[in-house]
Protein backbone atom coordinates (compact mmCIF):
# COMPACT_ATOMS: atom_id res chain seq x y z
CA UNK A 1 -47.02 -62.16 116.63
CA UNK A 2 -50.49 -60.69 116.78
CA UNK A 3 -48.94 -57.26 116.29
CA UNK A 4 -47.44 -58.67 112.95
CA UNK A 5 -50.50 -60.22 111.25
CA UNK A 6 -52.03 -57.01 111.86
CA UNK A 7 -49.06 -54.94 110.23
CA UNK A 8 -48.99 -57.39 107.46
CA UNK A 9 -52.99 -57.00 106.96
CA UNK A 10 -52.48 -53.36 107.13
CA UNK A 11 -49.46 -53.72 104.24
CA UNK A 12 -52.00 -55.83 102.21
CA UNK A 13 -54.96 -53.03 102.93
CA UNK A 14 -52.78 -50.03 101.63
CA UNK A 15 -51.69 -51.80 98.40
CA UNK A 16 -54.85 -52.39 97.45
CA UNK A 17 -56.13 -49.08 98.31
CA UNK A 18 -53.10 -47.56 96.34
CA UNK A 19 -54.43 -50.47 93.15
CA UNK A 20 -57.80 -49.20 93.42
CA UNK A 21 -56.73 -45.59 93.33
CA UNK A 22 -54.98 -45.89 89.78
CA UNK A 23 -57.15 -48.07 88.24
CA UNK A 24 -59.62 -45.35 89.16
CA UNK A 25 -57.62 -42.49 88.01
CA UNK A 26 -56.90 -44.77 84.88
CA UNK A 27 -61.03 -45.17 84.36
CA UNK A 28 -61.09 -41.46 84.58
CA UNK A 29 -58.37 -40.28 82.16
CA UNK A 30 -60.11 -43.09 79.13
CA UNK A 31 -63.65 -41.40 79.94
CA UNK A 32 -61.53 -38.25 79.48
CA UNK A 33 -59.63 -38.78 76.60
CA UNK A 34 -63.02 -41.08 74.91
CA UNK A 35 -65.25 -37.47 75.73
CA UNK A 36 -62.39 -35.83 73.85
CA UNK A 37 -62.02 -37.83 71.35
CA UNK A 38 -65.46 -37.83 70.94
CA UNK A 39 -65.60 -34.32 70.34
CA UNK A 40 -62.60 -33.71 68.24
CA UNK A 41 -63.85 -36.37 65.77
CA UNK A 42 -67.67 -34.19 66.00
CA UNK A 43 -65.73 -31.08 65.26
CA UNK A 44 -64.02 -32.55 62.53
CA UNK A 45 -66.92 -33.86 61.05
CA UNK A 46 -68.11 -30.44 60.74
CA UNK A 47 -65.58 -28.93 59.66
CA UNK A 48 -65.64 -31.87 56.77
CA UNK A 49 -69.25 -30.62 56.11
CA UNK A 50 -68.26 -26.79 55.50
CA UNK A 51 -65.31 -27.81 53.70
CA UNK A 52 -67.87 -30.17 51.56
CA UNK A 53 -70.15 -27.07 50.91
CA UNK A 54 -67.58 -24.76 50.29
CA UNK A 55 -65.89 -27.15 48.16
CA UNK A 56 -69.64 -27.75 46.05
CA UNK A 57 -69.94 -24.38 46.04
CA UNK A 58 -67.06 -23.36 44.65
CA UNK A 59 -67.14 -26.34 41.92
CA UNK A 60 -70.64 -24.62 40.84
CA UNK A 61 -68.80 -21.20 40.58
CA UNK A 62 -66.40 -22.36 38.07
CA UNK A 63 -68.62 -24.37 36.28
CA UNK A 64 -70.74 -21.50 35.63
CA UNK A 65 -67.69 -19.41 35.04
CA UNK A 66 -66.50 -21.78 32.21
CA UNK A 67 -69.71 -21.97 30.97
CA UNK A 68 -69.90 -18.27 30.56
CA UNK A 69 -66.42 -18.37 28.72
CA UNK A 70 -67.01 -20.82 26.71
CA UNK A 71 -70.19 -18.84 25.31
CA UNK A 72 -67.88 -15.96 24.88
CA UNK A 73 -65.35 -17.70 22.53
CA UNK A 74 -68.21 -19.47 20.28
CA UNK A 75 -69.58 -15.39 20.05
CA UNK A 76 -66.02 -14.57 19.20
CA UNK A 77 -65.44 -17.61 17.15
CA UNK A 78 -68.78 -16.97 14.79
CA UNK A 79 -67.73 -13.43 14.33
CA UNK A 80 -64.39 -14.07 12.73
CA UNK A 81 -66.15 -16.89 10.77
CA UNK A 82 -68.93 -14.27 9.71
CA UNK A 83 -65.80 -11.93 8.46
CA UNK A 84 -64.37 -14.27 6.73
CA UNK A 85 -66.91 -15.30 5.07
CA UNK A 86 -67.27 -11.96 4.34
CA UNK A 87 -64.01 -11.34 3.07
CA UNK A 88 -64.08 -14.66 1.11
CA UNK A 89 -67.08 -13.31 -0.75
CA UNK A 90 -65.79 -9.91 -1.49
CA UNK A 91 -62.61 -11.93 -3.44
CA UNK A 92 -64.65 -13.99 -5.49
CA UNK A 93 -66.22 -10.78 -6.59
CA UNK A 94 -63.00 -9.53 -7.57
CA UNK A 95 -61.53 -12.15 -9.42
CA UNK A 96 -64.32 -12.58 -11.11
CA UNK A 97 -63.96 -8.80 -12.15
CA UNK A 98 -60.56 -9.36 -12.46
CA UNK A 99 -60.88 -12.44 -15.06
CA UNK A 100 -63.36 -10.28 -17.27
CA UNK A 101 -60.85 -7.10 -18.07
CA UNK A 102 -58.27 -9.79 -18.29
CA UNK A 103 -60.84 -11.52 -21.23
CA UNK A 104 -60.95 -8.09 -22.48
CA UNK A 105 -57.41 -7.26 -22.85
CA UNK A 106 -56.61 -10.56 -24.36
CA UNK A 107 -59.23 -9.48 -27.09
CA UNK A 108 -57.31 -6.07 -27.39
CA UNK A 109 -54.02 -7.81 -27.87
CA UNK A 110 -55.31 -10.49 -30.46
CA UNK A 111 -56.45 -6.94 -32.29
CA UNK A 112 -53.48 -5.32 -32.05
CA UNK A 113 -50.83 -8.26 -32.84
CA UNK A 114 -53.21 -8.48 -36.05
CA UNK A 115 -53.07 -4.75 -36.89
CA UNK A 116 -48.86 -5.09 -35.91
CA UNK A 117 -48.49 -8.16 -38.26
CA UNK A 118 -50.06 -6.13 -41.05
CA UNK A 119 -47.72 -3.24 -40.46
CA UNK A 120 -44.23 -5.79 -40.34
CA UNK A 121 -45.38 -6.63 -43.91
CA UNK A 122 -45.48 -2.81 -45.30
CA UNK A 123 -42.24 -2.22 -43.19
CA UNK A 124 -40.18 -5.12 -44.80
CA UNK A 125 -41.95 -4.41 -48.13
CA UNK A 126 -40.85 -0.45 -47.52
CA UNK A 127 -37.16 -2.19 -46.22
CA UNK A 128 -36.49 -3.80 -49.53
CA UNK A 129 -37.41 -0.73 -51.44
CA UNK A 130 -35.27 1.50 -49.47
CA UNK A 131 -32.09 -1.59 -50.23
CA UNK A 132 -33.20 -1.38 -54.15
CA UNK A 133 -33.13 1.96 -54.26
CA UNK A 134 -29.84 2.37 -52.39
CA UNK A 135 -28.04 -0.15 -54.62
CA UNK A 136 -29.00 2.24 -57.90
CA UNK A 137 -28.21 5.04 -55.80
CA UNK A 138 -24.48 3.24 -55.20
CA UNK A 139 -23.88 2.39 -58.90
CA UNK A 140 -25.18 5.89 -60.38
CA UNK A 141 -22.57 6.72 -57.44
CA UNK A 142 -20.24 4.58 -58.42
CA UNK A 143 -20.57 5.14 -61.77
CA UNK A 144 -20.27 9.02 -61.46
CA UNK A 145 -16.91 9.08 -59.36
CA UNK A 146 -15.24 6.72 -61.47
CA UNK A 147 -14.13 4.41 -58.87
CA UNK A 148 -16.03 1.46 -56.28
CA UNK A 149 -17.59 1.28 -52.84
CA UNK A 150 -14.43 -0.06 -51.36
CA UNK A 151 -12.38 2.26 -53.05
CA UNK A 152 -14.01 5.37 -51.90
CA UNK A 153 -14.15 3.44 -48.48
CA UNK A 154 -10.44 3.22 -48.66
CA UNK A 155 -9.60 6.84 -49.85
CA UNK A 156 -11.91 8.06 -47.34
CA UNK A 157 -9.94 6.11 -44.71
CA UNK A 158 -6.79 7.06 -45.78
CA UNK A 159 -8.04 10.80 -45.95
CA UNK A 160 -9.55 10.50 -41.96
CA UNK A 161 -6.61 8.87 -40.59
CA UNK A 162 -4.18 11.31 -42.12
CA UNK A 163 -6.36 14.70 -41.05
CA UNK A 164 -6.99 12.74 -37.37
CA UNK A 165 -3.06 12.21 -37.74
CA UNK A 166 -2.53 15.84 -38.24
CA UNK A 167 -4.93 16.83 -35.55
CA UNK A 168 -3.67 14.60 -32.75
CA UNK A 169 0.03 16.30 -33.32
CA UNK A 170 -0.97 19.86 -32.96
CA UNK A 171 -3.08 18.45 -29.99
CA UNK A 172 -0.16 16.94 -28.96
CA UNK A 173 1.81 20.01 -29.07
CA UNK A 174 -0.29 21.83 -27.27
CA UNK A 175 -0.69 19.12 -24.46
CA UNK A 176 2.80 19.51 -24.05
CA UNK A 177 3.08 22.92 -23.57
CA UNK A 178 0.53 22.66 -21.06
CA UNK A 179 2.63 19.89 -19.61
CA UNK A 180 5.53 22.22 -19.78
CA UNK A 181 3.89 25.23 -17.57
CA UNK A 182 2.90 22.74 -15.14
CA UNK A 183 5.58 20.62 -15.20
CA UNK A 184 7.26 21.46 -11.87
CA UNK A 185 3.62 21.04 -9.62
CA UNK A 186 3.43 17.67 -11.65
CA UNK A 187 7.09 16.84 -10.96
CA UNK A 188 6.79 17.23 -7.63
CA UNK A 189 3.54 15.60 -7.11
CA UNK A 190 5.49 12.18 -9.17
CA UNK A 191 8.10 12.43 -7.19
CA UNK A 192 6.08 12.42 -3.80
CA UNK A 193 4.36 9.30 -5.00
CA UNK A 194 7.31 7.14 -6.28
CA UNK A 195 8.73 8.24 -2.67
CA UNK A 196 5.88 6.81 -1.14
CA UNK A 197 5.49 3.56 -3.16
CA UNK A 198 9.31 3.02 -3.54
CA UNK A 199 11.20 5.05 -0.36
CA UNK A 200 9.71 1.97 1.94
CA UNK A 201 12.32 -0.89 0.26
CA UNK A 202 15.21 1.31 -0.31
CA UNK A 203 14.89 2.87 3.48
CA UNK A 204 14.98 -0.88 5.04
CA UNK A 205 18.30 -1.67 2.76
CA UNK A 206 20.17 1.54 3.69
CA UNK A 207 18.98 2.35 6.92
CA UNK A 208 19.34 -0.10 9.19
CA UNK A 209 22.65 -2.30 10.48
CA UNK A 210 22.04 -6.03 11.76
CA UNK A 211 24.35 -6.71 14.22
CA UNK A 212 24.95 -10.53 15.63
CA UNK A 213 24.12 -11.41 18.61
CA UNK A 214 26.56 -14.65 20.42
CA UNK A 215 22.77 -15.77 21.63
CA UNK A 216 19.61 -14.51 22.56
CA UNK A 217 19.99 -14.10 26.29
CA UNK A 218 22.13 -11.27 25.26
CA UNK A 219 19.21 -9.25 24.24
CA UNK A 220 18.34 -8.71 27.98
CA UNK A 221 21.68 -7.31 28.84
CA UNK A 222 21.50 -4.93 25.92
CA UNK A 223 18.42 -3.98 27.18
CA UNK A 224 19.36 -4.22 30.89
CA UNK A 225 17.30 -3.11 33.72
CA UNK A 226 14.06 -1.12 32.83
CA UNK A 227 15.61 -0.91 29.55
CA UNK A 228 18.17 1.93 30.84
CA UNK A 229 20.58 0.06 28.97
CA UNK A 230 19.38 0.68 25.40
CA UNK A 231 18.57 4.21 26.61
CA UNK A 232 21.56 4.86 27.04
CA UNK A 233 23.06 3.65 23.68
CA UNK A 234 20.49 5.49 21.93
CA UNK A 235 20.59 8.65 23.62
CA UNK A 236 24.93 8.56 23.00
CA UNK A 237 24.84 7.69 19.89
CA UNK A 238 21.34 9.20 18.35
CA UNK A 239 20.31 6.17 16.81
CA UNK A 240 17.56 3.57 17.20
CA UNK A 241 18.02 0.43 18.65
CA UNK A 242 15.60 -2.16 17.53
CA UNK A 243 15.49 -5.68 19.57
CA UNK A 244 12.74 -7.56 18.54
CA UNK A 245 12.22 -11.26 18.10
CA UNK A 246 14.84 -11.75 15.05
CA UNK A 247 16.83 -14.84 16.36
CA UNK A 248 20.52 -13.85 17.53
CA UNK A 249 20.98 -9.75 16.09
CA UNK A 250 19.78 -6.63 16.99
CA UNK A 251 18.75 -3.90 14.33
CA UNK A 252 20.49 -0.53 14.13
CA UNK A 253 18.25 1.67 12.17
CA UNK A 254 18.84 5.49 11.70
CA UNK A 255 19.32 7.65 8.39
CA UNK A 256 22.85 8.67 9.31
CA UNK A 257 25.84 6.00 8.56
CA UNK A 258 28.35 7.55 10.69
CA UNK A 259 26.21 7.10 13.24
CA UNK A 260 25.29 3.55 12.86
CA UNK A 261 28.70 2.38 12.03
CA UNK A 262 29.62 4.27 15.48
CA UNK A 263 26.71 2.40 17.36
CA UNK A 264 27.83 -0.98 15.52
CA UNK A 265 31.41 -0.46 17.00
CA UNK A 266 30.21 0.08 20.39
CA UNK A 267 27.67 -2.94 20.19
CA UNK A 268 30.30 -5.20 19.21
CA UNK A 269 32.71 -3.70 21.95
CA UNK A 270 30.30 -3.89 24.91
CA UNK A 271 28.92 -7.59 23.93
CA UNK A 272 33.15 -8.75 23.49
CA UNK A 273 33.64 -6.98 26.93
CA UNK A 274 30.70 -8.18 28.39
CA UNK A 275 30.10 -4.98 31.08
CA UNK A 276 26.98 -3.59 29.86
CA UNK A 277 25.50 -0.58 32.23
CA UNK A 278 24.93 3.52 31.25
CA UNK A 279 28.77 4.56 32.64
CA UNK A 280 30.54 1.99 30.39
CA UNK A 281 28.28 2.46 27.34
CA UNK A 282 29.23 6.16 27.42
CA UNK A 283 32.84 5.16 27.58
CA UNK A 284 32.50 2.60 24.75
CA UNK A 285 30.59 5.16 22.22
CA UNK A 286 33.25 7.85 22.68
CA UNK A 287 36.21 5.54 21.69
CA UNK A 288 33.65 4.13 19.12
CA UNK A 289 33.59 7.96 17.69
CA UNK A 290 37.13 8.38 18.14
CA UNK A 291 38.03 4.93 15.96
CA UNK A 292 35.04 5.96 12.84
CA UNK A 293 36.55 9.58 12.64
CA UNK A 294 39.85 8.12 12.09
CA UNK A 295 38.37 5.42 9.46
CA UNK A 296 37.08 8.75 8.17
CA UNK A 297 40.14 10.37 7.58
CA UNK A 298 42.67 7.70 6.70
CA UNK A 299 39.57 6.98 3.78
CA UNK A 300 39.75 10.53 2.79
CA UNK A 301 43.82 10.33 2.79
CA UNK A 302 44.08 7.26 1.31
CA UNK A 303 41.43 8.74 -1.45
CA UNK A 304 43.61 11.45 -2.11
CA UNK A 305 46.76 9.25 -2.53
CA UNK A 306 45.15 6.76 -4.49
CA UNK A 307 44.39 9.84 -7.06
CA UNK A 308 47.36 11.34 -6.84
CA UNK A 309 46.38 15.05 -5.55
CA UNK A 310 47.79 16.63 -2.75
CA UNK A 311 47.17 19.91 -0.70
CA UNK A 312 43.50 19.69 -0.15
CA UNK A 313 42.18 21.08 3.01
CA UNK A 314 42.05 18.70 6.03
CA UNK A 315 38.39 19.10 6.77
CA UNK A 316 37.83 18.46 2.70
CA UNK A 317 39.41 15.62 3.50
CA UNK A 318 37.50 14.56 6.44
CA UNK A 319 34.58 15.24 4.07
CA UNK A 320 35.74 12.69 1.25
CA UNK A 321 36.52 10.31 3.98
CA UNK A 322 32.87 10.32 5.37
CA UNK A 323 31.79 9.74 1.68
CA UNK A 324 32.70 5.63 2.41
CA UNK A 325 29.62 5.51 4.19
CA UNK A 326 27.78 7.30 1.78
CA UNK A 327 25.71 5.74 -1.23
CA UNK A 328 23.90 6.73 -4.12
CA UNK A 329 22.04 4.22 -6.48
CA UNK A 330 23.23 1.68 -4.34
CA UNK A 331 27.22 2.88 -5.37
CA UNK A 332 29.30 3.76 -2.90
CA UNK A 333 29.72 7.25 -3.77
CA UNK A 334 33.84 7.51 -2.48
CA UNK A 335 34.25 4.59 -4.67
CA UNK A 336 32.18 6.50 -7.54
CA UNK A 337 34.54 9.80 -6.97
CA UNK A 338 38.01 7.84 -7.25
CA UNK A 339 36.87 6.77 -10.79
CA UNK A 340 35.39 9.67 -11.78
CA UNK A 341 38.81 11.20 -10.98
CA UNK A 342 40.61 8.18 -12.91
CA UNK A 343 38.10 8.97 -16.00
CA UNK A 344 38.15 12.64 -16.24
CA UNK A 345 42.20 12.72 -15.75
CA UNK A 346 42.15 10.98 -18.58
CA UNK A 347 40.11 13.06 -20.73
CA UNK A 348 41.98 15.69 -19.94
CA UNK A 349 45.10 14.04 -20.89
CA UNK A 350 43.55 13.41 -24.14
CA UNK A 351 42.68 16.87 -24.53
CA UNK A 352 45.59 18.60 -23.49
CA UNK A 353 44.59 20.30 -19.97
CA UNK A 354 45.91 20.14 -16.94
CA UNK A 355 45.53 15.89 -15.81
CA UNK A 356 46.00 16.91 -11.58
CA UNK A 357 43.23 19.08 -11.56
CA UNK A 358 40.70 17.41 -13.53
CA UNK A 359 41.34 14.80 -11.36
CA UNK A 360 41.12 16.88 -8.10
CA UNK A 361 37.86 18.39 -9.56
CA UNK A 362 36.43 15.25 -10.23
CA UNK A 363 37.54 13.62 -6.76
CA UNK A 364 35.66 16.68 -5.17
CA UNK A 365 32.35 16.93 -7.04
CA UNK A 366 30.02 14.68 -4.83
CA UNK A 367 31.74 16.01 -1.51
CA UNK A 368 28.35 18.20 -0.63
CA UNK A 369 26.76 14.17 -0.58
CA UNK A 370 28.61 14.16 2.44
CA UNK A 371 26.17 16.94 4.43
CA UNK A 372 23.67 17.55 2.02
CA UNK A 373 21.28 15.44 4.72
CA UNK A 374 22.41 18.54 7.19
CA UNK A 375 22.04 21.11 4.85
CA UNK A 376 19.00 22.29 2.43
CA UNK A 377 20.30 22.53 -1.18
CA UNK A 378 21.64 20.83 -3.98
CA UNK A 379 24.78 18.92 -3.33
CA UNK A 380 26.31 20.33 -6.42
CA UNK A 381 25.73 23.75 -5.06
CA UNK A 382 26.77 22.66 -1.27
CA UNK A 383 29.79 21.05 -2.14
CA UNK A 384 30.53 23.96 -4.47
CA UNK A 385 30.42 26.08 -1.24
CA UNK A 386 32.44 23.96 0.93
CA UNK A 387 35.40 23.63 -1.45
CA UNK A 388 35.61 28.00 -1.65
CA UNK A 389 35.20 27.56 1.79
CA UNK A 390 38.47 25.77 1.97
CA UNK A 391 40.33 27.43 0.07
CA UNK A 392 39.90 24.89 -3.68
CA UNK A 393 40.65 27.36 -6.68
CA UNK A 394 37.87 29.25 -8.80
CA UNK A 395 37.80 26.65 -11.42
CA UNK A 396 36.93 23.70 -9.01
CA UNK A 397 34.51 25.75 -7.50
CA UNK A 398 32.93 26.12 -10.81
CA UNK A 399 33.38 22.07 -11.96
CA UNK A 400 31.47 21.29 -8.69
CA UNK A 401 28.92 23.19 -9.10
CA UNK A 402 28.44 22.78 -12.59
CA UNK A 403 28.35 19.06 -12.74
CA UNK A 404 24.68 18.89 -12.48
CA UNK A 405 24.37 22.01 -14.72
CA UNK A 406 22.86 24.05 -11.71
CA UNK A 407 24.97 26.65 -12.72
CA UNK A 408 26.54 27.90 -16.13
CA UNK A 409 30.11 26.16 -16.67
CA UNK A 410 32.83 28.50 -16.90
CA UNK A 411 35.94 26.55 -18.33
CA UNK A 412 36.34 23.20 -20.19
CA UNK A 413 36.88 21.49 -16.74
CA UNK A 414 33.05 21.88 -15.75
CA UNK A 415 31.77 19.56 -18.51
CA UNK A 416 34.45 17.05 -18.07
CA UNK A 417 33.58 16.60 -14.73
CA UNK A 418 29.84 16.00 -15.87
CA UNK A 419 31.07 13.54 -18.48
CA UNK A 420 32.67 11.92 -16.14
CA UNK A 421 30.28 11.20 -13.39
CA UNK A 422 27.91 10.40 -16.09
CA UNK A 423 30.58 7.69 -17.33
CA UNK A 424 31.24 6.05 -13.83
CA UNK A 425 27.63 6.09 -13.02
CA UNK A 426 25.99 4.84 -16.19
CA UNK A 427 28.60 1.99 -17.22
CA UNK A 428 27.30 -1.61 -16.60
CA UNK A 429 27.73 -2.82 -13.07
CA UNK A 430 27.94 0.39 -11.76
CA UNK A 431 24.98 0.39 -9.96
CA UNK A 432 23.62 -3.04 -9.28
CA UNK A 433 23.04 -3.58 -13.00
CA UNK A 434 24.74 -7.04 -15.43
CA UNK A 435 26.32 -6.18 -18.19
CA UNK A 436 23.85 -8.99 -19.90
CA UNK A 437 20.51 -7.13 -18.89
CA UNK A 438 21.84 -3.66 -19.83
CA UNK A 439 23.36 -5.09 -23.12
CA UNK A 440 20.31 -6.48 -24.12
CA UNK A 441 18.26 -3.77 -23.02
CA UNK A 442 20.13 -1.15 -25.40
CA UNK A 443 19.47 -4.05 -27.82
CA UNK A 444 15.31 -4.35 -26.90
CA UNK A 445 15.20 -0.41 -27.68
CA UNK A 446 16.89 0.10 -30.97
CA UNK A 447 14.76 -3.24 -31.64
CA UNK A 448 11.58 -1.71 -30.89
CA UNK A 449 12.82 2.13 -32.39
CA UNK A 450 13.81 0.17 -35.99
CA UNK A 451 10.70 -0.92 -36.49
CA UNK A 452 8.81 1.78 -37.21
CA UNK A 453 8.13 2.67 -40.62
CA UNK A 454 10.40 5.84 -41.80
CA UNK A 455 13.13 5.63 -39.25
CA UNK A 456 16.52 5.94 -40.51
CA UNK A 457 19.19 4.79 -37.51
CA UNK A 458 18.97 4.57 -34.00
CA UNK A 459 21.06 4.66 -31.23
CA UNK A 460 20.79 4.43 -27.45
CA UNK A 461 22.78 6.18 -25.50
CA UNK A 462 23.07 7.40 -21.56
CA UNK A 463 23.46 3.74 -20.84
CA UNK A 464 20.04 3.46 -22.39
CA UNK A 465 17.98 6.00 -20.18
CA UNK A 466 17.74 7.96 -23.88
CA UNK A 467 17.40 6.90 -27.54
CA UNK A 468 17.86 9.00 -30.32
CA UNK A 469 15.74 8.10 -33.84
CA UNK A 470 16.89 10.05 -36.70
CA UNK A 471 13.96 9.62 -39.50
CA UNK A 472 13.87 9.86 -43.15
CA UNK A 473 12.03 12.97 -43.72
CA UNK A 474 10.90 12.56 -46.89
CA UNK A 475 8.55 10.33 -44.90
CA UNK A 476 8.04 11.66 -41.96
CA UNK A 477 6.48 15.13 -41.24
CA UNK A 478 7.22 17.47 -38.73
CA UNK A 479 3.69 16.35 -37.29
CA UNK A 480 4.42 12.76 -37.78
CA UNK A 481 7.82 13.38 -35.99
CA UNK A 482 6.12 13.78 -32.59
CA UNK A 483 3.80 11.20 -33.22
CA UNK A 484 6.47 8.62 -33.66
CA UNK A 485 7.81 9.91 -31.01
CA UNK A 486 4.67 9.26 -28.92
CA UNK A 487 3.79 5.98 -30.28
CA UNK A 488 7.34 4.75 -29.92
CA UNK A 489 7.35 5.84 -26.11
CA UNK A 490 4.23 3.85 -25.37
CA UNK A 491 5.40 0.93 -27.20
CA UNK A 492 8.54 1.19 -24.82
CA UNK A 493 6.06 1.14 -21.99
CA UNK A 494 4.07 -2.30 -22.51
CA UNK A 495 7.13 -4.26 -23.83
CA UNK A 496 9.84 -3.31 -21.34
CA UNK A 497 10.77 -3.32 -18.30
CA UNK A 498 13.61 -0.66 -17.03
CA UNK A 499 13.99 1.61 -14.00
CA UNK A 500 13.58 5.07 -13.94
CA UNK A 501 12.23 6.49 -17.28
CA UNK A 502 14.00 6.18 -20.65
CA UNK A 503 13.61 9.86 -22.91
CA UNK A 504 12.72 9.30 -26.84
CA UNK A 505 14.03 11.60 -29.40
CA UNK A 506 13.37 11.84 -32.89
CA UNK A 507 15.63 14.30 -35.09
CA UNK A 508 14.27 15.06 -38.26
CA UNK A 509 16.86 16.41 -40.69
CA UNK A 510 16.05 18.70 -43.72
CA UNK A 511 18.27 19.25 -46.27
CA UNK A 512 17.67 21.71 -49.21
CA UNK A 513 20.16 21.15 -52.10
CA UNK A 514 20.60 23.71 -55.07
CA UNK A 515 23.51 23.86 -57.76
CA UNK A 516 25.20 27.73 -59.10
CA UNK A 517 26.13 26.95 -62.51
């Protein structure tokens, strides 16, 4: 028991040795941490002090330094008020100079408006001299001649209109035989230019085909893969194929009919069949070729029956046969051949010749239309060619050739072949013309022609691309006959409207009469 109140007191000693430890190792860690403390917050204070003085100092720095800049800009400042006060001065000199030479001048003027004044007087007083005197000068005028102002303004006129009359048709003569030396550079160059302002219309109408399409996704199929579809149809038949985005149809374009009418064929074939690849467009084209060269032929054949001529070569007649697709003046120029043939067999019935070959003659004239795109030449000439070529006699040779007057005619067939062609190509409707318009056309001329002073009868003729004025020539001079001719072409110009060009002629007829008694 003893033994345990003395390990108890012995427990009780060691806790509070162990309490008074920490509390003394607590005593010693505040004196620590209050000694630095202590000295952190002296330290800081110090540091507070420099930072004060630098702080001051730098605060007296800038104040000096704004002082100093501020000085600087009031220097600055009174100069530029100093110059322009300078500069202010200086003006007020100079408008002050300014407003005496202006005082000056103003004096001048007032001087010289006085001295001008004074001068207006003498001038109008001088003015109505100068009008008195001319008035006496007109009636001793007057009075000497016999006749008054306005008559001898009239007769001189009269006198300068005739001699400017006179001059402007020998001026005009010569101007045309200028004209005529140049006329074939000048031809040329009008021909170039109607090409260029007209060719652009007349190539869209008869160069291209518009073919129908069933519907638009047949475009892609035309075109096929990579487009070797279409490059294939163009490359067999050696045309263009245009697919753009025109709803339902394709465009053929090319210069050559055959040749579209054969890629039309095979279009419409290969869209009915529906296999479209480069093998069976190859096979298409050449039955395509095979079915137009028959058209061709049973044209040419049934041409040549219709006329009633037999014996002309076969490849004449392939030739008239590819004339269907042919046009000129927007007439179908196999069509235009038939009745030419139809016309000039009956002029030569009329006549007395030989009715088979005026027909044949005038069947064959236009059959160089059908290569002259191949060959270079007239298709007068051409054709000429092609028909002694095949065997045609001399005198055909010599109507075809003649028909255009490229070369001399030879027998009476020649210019009934021209006639002819002339007649079927210049009657109304022929070639896209009414038979109102070009009646009242002819009409319009001899209208305009008539009424001109001096002019006898007129008549238009050519289907009105000439008109023919025969004047009185008791009236009319041989001078005054090509300036009617002149004036009436211009007057032609600003009231009409007509295609090509219309040629005015004026025939002057003199007549010398005598009696043998």
């Amino acid at each position: 028991m003893v033994i345990g109140v003395a390990g108890f007191l012995l427990g009780v000693l060691l806790v509070l040795t162990i309490a008074w430890l920490h509390r003394r190792q607590r005593r010693s860690r505040m004196e620590l941490a209050q000694s630095t403390a202590a000295r952190i917050i002296e330290e800081a204070k110090k540091e507070a002090n420099a930072i004060k003085k630098e702080a001051e100092i730098q605060a007296r720095d800038s104040v000096l330094q704004a002082k100093v800049d501020l000085e600087k800009e009031v220097r600055e400042t009174r100069r530029e008020l100093q110059s322009l006060e300078r500069r202010l001065i200086n003006k007020e000199e100079n408008l002050d100079k300014r407003i005496e030479t202006v005082e000056k001048r103003e004096a001048e003027l007032g001087k010289r408006e006085a001295s001008v004044k004074i001068r207006e007087k003498a001038a109008d007083e001088k003015t109505a001299e100068c009008a008195r005197l001319g008035d006496d000068a007109k009636q001793q005028l007057e009075q000497v001649a016999g006749m008054t102002r306005e008559e001898a303004k009239k007769g001189l006129i009269e006198q300068m209109v005739e001699e400017a009359k006179h001059e402007s048709a020998k001026r005009i003569r010569v101007i045309e035989e200028e004209a005529r030396e140049e006329s074939v550079r000048k031809g040329q160059k009008i021909v170039a230019l109607a090409i260029e302002r007209l060719a652009g219309d007349f190539v869209a109408e008869r160069t291209v085909t518009v073919v129908p399409l069933p519907s638009d996704d047949m475009k892609g199929r035309i075109i096929g893969r990579e487009g070797r579809n279409i490059r294939a149809l163009e490359a067999a038949t050696g045309i263009d194929l245009i697919v753009d985005d025109t709803p339902e149809s394709v465009i053929i374009s090319g210069h050559n009919p055959i040749r579209r009418e054969i890629a039309r064929l095979s279009l419409e074939k290969l869209m009915s069949d529906g296999r479209i690849h480069p093998g069976r467009i190859e096979e298409v084209v050449r039955k395509a070729e095979q079915e137009v060269e028959e058209a061709i032929r049973e044209a040419g054949q049934k041409a040549i029956f219709d006329v009633g001529v037999h014996g002309i070569h076969p490849e004449l007649v392939k030739l008239l046969g590819r004339l269907k697709f042919r046009y000129s003046y927007a007439q179908n120029v196999l069509l235009h051949s038939i009745e030419a043939a139809f016309i000039c067999g009956m002029m030569a019935v009329e006549l007395g010749l030989n009715e088979k070959q005026a027909r044949r003659a005038a069947l064959l004239h236009d059959i160089g239309k059908a290569v002259d795109h191949e060959v270079e030449g007239s298709h007068a000439i051409i054709g000429a060619e092609l028909a002694r070529k095949y065997g045609e006699s001399p005198k055909i040779v010599n109507a075809i050739a003649a028909h255009h007057e490229d070369v001399k005619a030879e027998t009476i067939l020649a210019p009934l072949v021209d006639a002819a062609d002339a007649l079927s190509g210049a009657r109304p409707g022929a070639r896209r013309e009414m038979l109102e318009t070009y009646v009242r056309r002819l009409e319009e001329l001899e209208r305009i022609t008539n009424s001109f002073k001096g002019v006898e009868k007129s008549y238009a003729v050519q289907a009105g691309r000439e008109i023919r004025i025969i004047v009185q020539n008791e009236l009319i001079s041989d001078q005054d006959a090509a300036i009617m001719a002149r004036e009436i072409a211009r007057k032609i110009e600003s009231e009409m409207t007509y295609p090509g060009q219309i040629k005015v002629t004026v025939i002057r007829e003199v007549r010398s009469v005598d009696y043998a008694r």
